[in-house]
PDB file of N, CA and C in Angstrom:
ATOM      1  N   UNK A   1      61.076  29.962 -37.832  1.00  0.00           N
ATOM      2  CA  UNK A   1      60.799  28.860 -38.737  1.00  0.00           C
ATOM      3  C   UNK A   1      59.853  27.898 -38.020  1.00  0.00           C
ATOM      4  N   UNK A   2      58.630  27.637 -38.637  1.00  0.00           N
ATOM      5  CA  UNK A   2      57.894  26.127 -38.102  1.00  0.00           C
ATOM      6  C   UNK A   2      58.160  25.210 -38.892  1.00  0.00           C
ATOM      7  N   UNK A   3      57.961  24.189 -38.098  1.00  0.00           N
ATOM      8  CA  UNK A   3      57.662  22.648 -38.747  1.00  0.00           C
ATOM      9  C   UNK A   3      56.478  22.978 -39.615  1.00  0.00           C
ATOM     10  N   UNK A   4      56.772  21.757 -40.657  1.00  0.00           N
ATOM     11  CA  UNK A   4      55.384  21.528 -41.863  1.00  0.00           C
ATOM     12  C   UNK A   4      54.530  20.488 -41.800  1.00  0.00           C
ATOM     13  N   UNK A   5      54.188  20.216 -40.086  1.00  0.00           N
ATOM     14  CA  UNK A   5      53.639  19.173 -39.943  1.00  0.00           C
ATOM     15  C   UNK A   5      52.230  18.862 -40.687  1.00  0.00           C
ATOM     16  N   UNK A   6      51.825  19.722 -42.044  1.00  0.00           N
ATOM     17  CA  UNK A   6      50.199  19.128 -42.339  1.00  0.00           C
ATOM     18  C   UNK A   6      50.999  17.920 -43.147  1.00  0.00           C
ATOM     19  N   UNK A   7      51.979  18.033 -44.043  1.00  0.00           N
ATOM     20  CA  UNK A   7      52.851  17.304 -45.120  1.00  0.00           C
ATOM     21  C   UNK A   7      52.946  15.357 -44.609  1.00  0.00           C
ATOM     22  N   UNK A   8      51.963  14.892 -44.676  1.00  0.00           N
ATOM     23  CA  UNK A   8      52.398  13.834 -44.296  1.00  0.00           C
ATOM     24  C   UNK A   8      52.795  12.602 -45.414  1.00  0.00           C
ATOM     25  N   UNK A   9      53.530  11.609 -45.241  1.00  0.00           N
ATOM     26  CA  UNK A   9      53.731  10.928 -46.636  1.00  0.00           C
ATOM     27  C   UNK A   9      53.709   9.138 -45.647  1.00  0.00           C
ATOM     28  N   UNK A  10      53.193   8.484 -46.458  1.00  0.00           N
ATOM     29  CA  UNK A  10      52.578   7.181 -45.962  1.00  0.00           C
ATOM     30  C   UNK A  10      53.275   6.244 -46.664  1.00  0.00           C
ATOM     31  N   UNK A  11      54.560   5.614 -46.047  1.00  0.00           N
ATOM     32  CA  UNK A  11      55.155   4.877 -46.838  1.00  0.00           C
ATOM     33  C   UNK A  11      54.652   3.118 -46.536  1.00  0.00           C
ATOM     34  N   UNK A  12      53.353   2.776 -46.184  1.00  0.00           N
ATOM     35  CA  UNK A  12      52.909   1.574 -45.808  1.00  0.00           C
ATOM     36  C   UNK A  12      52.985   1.417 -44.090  1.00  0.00           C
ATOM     37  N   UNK A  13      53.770   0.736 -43.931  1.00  0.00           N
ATOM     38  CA  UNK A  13      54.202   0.460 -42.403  1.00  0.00           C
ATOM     39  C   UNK A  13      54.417   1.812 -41.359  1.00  0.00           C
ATOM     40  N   UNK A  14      54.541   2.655 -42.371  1.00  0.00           N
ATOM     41  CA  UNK A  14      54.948   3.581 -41.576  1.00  0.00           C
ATOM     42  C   UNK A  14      54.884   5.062 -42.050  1.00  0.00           C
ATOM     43  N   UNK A  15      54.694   6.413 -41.387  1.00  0.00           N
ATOM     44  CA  UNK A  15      54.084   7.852 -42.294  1.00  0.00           C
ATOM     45  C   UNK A  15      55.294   8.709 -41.452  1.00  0.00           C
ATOM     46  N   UNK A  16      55.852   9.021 -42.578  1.00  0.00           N
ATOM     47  CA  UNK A  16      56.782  10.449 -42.497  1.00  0.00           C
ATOM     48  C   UNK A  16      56.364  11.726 -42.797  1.00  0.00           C
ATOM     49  N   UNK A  17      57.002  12.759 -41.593  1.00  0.00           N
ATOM     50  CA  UNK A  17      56.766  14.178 -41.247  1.00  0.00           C
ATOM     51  C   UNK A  17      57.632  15.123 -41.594  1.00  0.00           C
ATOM     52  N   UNK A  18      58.319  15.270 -42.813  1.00  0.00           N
ATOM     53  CA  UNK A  18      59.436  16.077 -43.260  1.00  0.00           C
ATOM     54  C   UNK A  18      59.166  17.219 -42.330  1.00  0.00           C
ATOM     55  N   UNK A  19      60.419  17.738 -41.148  1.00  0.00           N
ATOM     56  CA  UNK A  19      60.401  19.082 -40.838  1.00  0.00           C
ATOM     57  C   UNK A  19      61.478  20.039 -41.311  1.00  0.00           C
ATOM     58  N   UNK A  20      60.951  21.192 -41.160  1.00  0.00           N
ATOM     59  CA  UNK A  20      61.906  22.528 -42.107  1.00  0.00           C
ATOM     60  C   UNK A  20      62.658  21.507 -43.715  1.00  0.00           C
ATOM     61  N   UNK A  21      61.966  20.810 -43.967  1.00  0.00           N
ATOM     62  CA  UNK A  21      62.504  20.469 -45.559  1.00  0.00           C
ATOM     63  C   UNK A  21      62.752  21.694 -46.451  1.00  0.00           C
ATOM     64  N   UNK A  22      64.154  21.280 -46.551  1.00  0.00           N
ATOM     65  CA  UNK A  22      65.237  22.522 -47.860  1.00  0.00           C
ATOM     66  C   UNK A  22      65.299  23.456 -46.976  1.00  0.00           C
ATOM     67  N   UNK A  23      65.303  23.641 -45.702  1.00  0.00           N
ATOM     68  CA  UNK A  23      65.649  24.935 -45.101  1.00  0.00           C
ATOM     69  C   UNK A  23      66.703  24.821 -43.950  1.00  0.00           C
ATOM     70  N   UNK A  24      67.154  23.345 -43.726  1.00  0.00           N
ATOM     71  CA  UNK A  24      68.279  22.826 -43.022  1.00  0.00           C
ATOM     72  C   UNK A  24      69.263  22.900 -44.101  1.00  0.00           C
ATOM     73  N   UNK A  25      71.159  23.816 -43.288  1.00  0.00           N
ATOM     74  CA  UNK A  25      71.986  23.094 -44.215  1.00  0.00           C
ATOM     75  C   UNK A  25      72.023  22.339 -45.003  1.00  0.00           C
ATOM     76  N   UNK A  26      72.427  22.178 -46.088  1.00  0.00           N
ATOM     77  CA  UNK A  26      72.595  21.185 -47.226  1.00  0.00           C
ATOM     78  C   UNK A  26      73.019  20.085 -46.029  1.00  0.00           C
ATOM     79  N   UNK A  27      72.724  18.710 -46.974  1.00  0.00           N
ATOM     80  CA  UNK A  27      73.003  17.503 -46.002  1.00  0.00           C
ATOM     81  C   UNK A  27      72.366  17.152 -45.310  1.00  0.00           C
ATOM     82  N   UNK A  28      71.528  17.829 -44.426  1.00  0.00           N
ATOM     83  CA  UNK A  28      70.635  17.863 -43.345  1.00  0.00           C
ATOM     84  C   UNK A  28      69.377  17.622 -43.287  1.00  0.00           C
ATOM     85  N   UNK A  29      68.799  16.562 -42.578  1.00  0.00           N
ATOM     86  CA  UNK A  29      67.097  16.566 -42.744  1.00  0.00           C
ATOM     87  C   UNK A  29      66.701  16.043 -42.106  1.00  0.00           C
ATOM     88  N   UNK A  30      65.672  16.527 -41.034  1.00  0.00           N
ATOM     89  CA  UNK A  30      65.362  16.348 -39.883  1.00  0.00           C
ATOM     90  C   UNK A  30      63.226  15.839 -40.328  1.00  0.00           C
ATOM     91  N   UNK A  31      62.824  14.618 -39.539  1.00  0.00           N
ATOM     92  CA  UNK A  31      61.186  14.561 -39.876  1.00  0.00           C
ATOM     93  C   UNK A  31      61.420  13.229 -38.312  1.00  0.00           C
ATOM     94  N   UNK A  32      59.766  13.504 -38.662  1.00  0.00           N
ATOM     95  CA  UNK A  32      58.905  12.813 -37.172  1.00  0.00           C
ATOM     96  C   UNK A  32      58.341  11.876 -38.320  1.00  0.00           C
ATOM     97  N   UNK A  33      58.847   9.895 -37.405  1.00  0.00           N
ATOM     98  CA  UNK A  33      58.588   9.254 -38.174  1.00  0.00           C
ATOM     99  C   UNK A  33      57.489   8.278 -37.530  1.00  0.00           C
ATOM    100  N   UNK A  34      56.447   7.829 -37.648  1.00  0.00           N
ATOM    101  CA  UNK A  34      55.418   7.358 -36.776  1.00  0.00           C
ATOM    102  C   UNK A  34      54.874   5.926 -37.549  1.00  0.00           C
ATOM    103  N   UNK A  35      55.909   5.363 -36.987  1.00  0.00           N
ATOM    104  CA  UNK A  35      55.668   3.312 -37.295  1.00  0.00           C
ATOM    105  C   UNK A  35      53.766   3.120 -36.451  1.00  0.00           C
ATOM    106  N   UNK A  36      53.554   2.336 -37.419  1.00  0.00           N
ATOM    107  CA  UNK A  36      52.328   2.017 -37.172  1.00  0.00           C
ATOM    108  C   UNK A  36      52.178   1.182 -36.208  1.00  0.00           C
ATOM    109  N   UNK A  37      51.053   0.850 -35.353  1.00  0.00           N
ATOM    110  CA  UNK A  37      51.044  -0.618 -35.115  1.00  0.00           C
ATOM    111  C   UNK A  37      51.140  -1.723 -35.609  1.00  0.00           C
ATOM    112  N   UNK A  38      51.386  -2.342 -34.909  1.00  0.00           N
ATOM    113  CA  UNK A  38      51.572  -3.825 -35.403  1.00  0.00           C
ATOM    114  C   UNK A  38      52.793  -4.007 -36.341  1.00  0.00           C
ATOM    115  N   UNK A  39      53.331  -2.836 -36.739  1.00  0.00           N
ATOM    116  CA  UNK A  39      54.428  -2.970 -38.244  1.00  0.00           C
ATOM    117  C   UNK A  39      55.938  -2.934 -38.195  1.00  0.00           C
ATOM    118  N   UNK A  40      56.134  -2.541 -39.252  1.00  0.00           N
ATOM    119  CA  UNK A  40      57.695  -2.377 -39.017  1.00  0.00           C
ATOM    120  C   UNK A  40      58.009  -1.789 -40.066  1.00  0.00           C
ATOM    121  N   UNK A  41      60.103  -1.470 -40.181  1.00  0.00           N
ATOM    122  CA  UNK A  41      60.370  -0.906 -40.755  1.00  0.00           C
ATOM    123  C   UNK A  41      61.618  -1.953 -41.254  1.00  0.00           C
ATOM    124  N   UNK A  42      61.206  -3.028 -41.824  1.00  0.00           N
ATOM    125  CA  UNK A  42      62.793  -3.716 -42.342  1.00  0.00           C
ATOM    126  C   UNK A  42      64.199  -3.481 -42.529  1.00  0.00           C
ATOM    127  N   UNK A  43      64.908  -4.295 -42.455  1.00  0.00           N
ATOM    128  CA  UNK A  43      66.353  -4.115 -41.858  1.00  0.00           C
ATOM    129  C   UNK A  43      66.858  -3.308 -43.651  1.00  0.00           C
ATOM    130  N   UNK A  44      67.557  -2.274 -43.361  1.00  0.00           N
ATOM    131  CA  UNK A  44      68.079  -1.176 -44.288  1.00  0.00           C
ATOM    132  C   UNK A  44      69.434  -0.573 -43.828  1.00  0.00           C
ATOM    133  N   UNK A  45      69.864  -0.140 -44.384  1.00  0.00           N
ATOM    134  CA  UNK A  45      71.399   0.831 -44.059  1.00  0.00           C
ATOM    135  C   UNK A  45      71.379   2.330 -44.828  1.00  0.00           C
ATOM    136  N   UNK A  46      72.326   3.253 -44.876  1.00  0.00           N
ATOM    137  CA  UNK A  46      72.816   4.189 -45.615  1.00  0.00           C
ATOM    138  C   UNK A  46      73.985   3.821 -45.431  1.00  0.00           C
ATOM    139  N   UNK A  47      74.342   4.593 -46.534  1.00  0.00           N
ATOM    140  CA  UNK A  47      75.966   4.790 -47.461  1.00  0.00           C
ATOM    141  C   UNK A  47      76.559   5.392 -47.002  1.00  0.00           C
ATOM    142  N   UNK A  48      76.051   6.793 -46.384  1.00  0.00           N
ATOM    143  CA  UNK A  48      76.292   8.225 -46.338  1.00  0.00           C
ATOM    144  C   UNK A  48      76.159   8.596 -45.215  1.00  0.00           C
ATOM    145  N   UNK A  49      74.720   8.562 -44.861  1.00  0.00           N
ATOM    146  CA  UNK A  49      74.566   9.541 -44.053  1.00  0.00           C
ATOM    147  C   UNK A  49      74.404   8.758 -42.396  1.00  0.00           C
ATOM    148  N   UNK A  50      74.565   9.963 -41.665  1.00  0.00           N
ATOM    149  CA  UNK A  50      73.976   9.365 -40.213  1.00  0.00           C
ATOM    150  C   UNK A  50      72.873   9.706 -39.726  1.00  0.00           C
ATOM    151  N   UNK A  51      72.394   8.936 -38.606  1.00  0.00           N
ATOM    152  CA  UNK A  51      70.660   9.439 -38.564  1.00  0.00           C
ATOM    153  C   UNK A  51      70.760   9.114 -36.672  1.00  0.00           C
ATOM    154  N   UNK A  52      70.129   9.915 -36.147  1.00  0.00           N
ATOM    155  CA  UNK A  52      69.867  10.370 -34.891  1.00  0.00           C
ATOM    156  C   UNK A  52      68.435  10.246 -34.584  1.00  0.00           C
ATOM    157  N   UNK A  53      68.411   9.166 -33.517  1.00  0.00           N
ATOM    158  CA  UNK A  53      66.932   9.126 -33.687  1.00  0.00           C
ATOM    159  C   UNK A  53      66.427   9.487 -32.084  1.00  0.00           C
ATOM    160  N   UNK A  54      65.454  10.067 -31.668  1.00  0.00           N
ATOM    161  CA  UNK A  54      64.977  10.767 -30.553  1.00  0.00           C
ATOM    162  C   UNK A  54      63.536  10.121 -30.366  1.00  0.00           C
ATOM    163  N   UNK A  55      63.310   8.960 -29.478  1.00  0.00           N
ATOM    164  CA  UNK A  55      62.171   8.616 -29.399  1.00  0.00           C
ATOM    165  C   UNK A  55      61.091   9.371 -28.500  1.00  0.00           C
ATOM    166  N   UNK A  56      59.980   9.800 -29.147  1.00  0.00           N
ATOM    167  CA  UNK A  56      58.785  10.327 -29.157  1.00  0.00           C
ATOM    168  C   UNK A  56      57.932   9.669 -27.951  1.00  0.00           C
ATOM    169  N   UNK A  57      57.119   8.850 -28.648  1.00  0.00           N
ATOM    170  CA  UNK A  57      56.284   8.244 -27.884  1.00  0.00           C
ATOM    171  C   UNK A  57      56.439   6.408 -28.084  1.00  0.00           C
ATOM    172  N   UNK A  58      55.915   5.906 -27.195  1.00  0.00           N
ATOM    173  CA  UNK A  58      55.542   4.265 -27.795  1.00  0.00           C
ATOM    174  C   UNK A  58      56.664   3.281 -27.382  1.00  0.00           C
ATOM    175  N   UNK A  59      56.576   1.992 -27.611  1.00  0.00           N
ATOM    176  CA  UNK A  59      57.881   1.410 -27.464  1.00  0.00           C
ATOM    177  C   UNK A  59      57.946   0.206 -28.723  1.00  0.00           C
ATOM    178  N   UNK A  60      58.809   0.076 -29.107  1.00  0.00           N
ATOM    179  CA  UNK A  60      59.181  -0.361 -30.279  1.00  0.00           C
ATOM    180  C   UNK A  60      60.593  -1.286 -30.129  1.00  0.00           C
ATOM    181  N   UNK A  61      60.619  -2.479 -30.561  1.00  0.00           N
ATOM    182  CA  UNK A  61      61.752  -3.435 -30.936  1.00  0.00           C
ATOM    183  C   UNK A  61      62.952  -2.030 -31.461  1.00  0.00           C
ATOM    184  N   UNK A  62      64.130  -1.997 -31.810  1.00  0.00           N
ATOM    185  CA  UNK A  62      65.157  -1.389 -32.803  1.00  0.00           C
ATOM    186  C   UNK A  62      66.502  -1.812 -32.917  1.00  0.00           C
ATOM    187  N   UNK A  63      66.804  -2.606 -33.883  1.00  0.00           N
ATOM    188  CA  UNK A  63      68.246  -3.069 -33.969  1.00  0.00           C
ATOM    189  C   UNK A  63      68.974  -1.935 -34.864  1.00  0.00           C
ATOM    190  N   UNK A  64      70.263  -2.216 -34.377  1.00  0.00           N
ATOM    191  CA  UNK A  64      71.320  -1.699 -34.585  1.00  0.00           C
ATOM    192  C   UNK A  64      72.320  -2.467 -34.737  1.00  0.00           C
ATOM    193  N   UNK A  65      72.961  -2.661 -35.969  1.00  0.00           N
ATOM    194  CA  UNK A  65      74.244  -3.381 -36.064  1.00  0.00           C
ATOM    195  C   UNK A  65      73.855  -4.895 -35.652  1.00  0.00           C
ATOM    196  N   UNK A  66      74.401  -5.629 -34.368  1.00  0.00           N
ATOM    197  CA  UNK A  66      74.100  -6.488 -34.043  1.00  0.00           C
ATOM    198  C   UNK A  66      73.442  -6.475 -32.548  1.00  0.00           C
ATOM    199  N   UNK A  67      73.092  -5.126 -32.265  1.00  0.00           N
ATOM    200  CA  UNK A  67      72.443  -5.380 -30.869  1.00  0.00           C
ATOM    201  C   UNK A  67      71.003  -5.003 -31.389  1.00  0.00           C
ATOM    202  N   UNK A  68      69.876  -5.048 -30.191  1.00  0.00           N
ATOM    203  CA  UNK A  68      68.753  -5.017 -30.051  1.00  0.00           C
ATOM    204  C   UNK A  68      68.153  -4.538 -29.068  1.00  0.00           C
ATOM    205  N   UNK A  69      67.584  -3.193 -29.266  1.00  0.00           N
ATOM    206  CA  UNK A  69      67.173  -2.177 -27.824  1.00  0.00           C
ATOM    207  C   UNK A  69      65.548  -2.300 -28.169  1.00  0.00           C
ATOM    208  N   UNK A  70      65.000  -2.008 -26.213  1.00  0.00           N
ATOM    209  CA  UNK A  70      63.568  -2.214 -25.583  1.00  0.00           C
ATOM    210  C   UNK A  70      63.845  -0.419 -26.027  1.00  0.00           C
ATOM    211  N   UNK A  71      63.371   0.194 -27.176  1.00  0.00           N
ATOM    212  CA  UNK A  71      63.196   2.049 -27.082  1.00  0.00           C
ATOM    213  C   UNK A  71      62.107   1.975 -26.503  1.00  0.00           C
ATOM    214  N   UNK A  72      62.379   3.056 -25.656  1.00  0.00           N
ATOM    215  CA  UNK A  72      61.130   3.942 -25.089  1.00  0.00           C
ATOM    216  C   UNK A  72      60.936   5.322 -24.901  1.00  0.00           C
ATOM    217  N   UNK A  73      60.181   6.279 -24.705  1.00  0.00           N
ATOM    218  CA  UNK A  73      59.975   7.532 -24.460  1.00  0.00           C
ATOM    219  C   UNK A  73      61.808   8.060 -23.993  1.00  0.00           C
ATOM    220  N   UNK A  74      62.170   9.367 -24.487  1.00  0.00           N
ATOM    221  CA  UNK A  74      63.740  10.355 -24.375  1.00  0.00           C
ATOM    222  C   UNK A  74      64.851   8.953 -24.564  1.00  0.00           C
ATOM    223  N   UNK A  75      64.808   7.928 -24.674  1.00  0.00           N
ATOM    224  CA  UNK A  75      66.038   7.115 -25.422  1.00  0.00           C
ATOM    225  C   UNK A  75      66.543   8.048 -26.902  1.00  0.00           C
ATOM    226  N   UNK A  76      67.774   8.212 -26.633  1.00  0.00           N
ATOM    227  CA  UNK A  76      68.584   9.064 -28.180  1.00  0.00           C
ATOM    228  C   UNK A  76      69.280   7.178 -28.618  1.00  0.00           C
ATOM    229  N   UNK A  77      69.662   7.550 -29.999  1.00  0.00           N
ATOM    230  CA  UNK A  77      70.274   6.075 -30.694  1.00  0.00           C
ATOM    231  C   UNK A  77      70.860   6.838 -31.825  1.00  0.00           C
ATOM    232  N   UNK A  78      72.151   6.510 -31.895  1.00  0.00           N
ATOM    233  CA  UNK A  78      73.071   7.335 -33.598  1.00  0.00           C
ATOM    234  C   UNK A  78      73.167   6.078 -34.072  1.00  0.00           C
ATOM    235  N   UNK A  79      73.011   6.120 -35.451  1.00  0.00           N
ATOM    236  CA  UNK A  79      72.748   5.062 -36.698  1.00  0.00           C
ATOM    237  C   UNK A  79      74.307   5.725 -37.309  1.00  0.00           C
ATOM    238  N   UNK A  80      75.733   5.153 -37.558  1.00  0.00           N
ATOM    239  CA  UNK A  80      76.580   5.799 -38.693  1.00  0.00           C
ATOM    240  C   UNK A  80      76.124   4.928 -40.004  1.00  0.00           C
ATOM    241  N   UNK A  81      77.153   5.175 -41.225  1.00  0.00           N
ATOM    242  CA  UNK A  81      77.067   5.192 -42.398  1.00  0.00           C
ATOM    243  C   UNK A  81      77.195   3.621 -42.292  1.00  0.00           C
ATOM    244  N   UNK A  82      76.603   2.571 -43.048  1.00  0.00           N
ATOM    245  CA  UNK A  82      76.760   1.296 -43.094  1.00  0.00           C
ATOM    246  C   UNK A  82      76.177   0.281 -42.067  1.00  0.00           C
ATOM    247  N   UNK A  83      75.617   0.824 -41.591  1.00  0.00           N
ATOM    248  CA  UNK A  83      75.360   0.186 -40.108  1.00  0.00           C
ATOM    249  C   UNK A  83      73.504  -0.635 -40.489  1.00  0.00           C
ATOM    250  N   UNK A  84      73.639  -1.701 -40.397  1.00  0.00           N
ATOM    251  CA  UNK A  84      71.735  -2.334 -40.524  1.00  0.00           C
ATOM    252  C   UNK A  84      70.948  -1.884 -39.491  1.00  0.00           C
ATOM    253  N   UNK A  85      70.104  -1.282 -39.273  1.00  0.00           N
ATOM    254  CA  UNK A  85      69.382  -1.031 -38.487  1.00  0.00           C
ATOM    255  C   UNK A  85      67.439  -1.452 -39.536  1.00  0.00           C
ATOM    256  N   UNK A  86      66.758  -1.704 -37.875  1.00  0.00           N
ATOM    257  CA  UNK A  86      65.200  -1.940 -37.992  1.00  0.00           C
ATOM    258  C   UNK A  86      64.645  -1.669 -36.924  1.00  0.00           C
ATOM    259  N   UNK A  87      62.986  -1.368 -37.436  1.00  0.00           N
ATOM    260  CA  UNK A  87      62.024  -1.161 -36.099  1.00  0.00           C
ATOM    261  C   UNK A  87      61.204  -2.267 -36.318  1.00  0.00           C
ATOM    262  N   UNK A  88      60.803  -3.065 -35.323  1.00  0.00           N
ATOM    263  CA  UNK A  88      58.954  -3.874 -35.227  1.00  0.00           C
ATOM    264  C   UNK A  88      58.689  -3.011 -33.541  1.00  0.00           C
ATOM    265  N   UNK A  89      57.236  -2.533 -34.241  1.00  0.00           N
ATOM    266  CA  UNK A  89      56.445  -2.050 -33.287  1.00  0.00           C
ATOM    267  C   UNK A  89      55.221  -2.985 -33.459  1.00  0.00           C
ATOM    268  N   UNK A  90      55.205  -3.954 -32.194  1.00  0.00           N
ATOM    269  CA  UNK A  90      54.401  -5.047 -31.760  1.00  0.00           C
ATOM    270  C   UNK A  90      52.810  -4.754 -30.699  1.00  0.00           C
ATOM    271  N   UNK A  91      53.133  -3.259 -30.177  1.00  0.00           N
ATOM    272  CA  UNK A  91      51.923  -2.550 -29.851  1.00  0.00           C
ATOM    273  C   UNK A  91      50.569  -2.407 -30.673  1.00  0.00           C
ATOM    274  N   UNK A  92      49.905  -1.560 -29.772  1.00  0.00           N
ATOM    275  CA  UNK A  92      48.403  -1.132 -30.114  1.00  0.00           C
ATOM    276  C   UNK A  92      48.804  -0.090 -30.485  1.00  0.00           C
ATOM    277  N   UNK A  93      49.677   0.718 -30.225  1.00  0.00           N
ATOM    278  CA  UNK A  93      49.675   2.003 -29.938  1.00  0.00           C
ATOM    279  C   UNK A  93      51.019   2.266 -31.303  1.00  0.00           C
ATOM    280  N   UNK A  94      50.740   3.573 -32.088  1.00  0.00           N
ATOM    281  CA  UNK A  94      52.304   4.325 -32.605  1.00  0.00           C
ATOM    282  C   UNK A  94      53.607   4.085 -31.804  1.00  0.00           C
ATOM    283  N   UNK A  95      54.237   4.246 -32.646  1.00  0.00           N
ATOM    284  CA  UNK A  95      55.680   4.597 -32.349  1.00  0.00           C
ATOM    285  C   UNK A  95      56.214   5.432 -32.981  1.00  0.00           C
ATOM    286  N   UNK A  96      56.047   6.726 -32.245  1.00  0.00           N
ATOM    287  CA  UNK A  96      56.957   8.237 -32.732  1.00  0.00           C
ATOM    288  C   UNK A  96      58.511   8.524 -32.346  1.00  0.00           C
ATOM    289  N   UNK A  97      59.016   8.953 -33.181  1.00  0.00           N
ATOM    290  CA  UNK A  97      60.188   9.157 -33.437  1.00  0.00           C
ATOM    291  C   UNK A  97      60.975  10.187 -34.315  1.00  0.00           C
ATOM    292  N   UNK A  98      61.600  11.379 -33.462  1.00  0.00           N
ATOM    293  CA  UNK A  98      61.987  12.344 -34.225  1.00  0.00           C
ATOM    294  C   UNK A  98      63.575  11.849 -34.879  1.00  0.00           C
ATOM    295  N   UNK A  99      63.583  11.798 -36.130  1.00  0.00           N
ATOM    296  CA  UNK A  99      64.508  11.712 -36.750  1.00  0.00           C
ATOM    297  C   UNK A  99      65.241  12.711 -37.808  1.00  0.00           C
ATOM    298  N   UNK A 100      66.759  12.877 -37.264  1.00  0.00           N
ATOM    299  CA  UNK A 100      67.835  13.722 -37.529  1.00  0.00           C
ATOM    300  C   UNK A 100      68.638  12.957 -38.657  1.00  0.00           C
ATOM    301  N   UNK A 101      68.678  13.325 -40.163  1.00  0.00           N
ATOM    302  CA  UNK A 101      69.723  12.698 -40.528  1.00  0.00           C
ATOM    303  C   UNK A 101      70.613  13.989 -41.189  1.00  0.00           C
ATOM    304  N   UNK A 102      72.025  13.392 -40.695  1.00  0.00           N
ATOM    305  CA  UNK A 102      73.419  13.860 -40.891  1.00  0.00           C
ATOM    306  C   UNK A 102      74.034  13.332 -42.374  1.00  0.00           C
ATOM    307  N   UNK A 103      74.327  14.529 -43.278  1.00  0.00           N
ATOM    308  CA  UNK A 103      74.919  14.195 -44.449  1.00  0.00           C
ATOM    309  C   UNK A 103      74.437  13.210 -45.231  1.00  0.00           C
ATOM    310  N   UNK A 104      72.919  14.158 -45.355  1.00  0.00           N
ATOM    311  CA  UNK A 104      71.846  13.447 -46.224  1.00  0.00           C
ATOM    312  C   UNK A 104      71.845  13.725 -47.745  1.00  0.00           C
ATOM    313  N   UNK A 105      71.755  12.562 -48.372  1.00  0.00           N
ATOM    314  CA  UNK A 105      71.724  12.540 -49.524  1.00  0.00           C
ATOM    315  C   UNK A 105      71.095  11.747 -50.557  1.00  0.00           C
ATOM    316  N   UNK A 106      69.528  11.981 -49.923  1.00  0.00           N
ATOM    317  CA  UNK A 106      68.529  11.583 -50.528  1.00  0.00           C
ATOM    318  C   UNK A 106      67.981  10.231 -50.824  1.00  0.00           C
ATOM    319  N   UNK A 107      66.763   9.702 -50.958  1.00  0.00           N
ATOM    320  CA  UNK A 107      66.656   8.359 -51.233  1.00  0.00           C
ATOM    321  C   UNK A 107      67.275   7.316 -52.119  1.00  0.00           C
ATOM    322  N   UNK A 108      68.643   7.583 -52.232  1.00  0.00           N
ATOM    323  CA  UNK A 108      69.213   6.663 -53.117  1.00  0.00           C
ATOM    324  C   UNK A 108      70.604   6.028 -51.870  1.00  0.00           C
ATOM    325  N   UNK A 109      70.739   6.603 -51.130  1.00  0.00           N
ATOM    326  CA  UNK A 109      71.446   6.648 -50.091  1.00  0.00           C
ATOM    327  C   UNK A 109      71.011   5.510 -49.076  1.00  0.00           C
ATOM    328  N   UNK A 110      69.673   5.528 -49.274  1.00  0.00           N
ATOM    329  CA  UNK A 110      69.146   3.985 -48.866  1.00  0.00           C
ATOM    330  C   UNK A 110      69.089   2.532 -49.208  1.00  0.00           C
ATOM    331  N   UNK A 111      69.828   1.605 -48.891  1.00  0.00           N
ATOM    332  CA  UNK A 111      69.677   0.301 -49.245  1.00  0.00           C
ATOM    333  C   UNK A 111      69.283  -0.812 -48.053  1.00  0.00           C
ATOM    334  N   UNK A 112      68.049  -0.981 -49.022  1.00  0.00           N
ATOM    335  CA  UNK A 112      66.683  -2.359 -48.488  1.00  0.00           C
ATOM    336  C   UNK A 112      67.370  -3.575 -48.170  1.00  0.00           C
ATOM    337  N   UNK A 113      67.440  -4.257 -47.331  1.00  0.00           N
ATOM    338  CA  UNK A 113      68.168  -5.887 -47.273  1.00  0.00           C
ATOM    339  C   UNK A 113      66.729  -6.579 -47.647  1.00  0.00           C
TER     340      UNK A 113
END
């Protein structure tokens, strides 16, 4: 199986890399998420699912709950169900990030603060 890395989707601040989409277990969905410079990704939660995030490249602000981590290059971070999490990437440079989510259940599963 390869990744479908031509598939890219540009959600403003930031462009998602769906990998093996519909070919992970049900629940499952794994993509490379690449915050822009200068941007961010506003404070959000899931309902459902959990998300595993594996930083790539870059360094990027990222809260969690009520703490606040310096990510950088092989830092792992588990997001559970309910939990606020955000990125500001204050660089020149991307911020890549392979992201795992656990007992996924689609964009409705997401709620924006």
């Amino acid at each position: 199986m390869r990744a479908e890395l031509e598939k890219r989707i540009d959600r403003g601040s930031y462009v998602k890399v769906p990998l093996f989409e519909g070919k992970l277990p049900e629940g499952n969905y794994a993509q490379i998420v690449e915050i822009k410079p200068k941007a961010e990704v506003g404070k959000h939660y899931h309902k459902f699912q959990y998300e595993l995030f594996y930083i790539i490249s870059g360094t990027a602000r990222l809260g969690i709950g009520e703490k606040e981590f310096e990510a950088k290059p092989g830092d792992i971070y588990l997001v559970a169900p309910g939990t606020v999490h955000w990125v500001i990437n204050e660089s020149d440079e991307p911020f890549k990030l392979l992201v795992v989510k656990m007992n996924y259940r689609g964009e409705e599963d997401t709620v924006w603060l």
